[in-house]
C-alpha atoms as a PDB file:
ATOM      1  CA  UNK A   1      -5.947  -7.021  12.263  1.00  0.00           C
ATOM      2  CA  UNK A   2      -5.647  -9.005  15.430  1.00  0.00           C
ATOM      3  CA  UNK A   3      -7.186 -12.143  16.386  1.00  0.00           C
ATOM      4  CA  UNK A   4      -9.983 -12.085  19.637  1.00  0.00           C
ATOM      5  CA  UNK A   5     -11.711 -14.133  21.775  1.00  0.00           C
ATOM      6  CA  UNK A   6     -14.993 -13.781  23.728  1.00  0.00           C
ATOM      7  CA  UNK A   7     -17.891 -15.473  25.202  1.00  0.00           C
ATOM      8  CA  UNK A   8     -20.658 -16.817  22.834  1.00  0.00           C
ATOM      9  CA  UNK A   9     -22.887 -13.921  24.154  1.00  0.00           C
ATOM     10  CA  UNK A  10     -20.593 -11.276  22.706  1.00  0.00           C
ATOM     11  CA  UNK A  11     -19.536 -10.242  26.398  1.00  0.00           C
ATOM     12  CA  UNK A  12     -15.388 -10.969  27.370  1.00  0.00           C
ATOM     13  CA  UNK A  13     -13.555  -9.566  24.311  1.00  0.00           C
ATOM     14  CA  UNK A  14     -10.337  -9.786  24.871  1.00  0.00           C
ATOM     15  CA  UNK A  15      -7.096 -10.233  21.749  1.00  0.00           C
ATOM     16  CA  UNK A  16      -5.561 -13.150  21.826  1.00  0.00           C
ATOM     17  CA  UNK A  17      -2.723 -12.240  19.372  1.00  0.00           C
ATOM     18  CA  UNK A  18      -0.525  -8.843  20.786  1.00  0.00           C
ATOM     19  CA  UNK A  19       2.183  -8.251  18.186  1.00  0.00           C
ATOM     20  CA  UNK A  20       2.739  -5.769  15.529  1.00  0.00           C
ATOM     21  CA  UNK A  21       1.875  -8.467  12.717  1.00  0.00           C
ATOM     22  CA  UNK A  22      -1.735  -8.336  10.868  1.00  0.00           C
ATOM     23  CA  UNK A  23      -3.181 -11.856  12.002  1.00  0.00           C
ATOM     24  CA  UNK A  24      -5.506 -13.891  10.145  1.00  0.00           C
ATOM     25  CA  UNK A  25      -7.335 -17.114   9.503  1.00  0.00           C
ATOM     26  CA  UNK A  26      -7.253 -18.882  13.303  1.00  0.00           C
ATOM     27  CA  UNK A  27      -7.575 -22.375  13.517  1.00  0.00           C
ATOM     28  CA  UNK A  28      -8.060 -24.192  16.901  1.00  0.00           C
ATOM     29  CA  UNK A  29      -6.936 -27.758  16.865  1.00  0.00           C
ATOM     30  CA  UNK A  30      -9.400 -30.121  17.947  1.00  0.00           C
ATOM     31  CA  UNK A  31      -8.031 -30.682  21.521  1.00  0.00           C
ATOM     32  CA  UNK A  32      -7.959 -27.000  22.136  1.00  0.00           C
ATOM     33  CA  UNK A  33      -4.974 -26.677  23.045  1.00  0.00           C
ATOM     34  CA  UNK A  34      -3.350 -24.631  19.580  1.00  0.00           C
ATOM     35  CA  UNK A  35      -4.356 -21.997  17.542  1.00  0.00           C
ATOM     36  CA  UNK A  36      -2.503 -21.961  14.403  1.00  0.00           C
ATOM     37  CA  UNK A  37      -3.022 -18.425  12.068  1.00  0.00           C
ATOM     38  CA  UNK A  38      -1.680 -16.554   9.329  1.00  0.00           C
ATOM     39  CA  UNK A  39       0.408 -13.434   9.898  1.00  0.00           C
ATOM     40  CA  UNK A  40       1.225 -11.159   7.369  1.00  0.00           C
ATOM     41  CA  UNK A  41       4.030  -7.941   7.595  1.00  0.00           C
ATOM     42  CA  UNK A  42       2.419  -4.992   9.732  1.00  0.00           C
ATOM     43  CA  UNK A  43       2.036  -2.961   6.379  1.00  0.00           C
ATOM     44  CA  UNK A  44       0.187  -5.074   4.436  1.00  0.00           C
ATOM     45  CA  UNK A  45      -3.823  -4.127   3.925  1.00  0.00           C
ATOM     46  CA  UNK A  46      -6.050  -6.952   4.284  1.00  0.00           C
ATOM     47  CA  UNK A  47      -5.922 -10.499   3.705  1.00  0.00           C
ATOM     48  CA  UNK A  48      -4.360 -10.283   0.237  1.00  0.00           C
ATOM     49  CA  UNK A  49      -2.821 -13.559  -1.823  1.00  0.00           C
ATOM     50  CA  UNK A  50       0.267 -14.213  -2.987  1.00  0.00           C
ATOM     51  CA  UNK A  51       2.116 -12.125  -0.170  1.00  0.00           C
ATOM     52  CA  UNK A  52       4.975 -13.432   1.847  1.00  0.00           C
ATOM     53  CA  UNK A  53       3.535 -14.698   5.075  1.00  0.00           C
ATOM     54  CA  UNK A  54       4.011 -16.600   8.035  1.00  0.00           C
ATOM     55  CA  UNK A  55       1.725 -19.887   9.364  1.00  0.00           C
ATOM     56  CA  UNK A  56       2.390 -19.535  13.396  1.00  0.00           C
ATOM     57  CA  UNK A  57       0.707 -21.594  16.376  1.00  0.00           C
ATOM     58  CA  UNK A  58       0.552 -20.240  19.683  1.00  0.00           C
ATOM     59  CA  UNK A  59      -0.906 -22.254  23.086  1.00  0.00           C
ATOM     60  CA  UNK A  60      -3.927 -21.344  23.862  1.00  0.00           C
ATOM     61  CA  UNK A  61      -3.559 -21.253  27.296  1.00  0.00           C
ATOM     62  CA  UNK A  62      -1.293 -19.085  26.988  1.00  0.00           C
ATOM     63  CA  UNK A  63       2.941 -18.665  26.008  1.00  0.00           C
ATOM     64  CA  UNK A  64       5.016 -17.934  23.131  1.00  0.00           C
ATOM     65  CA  UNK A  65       3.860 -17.890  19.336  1.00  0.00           C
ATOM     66  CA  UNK A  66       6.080 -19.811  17.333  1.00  0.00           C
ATOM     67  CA  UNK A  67       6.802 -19.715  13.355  1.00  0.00           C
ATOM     68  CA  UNK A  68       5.606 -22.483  11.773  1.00  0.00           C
ATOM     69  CA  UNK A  69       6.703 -21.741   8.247  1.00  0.00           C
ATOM     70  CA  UNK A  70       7.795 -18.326   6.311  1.00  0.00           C
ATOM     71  CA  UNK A  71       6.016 -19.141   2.988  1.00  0.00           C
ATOM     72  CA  UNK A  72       4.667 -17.580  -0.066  1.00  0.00           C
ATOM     73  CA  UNK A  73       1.033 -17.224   0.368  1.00  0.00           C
ATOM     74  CA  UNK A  74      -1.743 -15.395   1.677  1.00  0.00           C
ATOM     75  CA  UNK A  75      -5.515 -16.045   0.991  1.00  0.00           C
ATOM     76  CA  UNK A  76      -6.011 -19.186   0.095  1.00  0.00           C
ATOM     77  CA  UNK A  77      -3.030 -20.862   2.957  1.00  0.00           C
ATOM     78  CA  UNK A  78      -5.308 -21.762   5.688  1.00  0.00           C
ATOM     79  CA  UNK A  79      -8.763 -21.145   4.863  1.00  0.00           C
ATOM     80  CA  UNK A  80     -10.505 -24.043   5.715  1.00  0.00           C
ATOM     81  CA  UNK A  81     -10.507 -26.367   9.298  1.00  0.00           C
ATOM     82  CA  UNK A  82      -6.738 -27.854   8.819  1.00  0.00           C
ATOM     83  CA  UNK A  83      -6.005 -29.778  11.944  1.00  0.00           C
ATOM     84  CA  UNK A  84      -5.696 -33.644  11.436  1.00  0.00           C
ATOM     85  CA  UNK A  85      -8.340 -35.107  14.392  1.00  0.00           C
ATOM     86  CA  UNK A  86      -5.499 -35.572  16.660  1.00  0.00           C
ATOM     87  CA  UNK A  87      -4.340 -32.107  16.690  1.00  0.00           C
ATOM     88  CA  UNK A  88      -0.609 -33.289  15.715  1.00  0.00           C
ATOM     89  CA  UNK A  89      -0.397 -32.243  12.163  1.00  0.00           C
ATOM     90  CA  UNK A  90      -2.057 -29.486  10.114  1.00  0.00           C
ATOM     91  CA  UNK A  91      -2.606 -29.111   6.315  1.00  0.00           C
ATOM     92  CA  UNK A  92      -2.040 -25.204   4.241  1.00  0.00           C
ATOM     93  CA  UNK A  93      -1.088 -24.378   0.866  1.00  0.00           C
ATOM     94  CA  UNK A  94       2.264 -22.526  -0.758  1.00  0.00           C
ATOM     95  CA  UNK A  95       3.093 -22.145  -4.107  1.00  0.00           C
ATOM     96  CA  UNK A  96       5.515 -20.268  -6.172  1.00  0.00           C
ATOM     97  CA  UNK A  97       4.441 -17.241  -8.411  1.00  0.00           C
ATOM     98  CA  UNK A  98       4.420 -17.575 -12.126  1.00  0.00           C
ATOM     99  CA  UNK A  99       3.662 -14.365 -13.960  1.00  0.00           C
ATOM    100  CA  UNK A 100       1.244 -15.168 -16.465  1.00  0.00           C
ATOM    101  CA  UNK A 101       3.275 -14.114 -19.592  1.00  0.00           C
ATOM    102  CA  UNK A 102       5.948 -16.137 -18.742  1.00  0.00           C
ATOM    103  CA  UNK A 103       7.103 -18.935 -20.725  1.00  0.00           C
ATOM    104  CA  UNK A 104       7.869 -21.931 -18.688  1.00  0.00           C
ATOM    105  CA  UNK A 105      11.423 -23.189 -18.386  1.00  0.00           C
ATOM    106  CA  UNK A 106      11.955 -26.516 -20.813  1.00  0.00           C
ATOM    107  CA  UNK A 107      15.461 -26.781 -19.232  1.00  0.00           C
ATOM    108  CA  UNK A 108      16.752 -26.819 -22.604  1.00  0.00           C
END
């Protein structure tokens, strides 16, 4: 699960991500400059939810990837176009897991 780029044609594949984490979900910003994705740990399968994950952004002309945020996650994060129109800020979702047949705490 890596992330690749190529020509509209289909010719030009090349990765764009080259680590040993399973990338997901990439998001150019609207200046093209960034890509922000999801990464999850090399031995998870798929894209699952509620996984530990990371929400890094790379340049895409090239350098380091950088960790956004080490969140609770997965499908569901950074599905949809995120990037404010001036490529500074993005939006993505975390949330904490609540077994179903919990009770919630009343703090009492």
């Amino acid at each position: 699960m890596k992330i690749w780029r190529m020509h509209p044609d289909g010719s030009g594949q090349e990765p764009v991500t080259h680590d040993e984490f399973n990338d997901w979900f990439p998001h150019p910003s609207p200046d093209g400059r960034w890509l922000v994705f999801l990464s999850y740990e090399p031995d998870v399968i798929g894209h699952p939810e509620n996984r530990d994950v990371q929400l890094r952004l790379m340049p895409l002309a090239g350098g380091e990837v950088r960790v956004l945020a080490k969140l609770f996650g997965g499908q569901g994060t950074i599905n949809v176009p995120s990037w404010s129109p001036d490529s500074r800020r993005l939006a993505f979702v975390s949330y904490q897991w609540v077994p179903a047949n919990s009770e919630p705490d009343r703090g009492g």
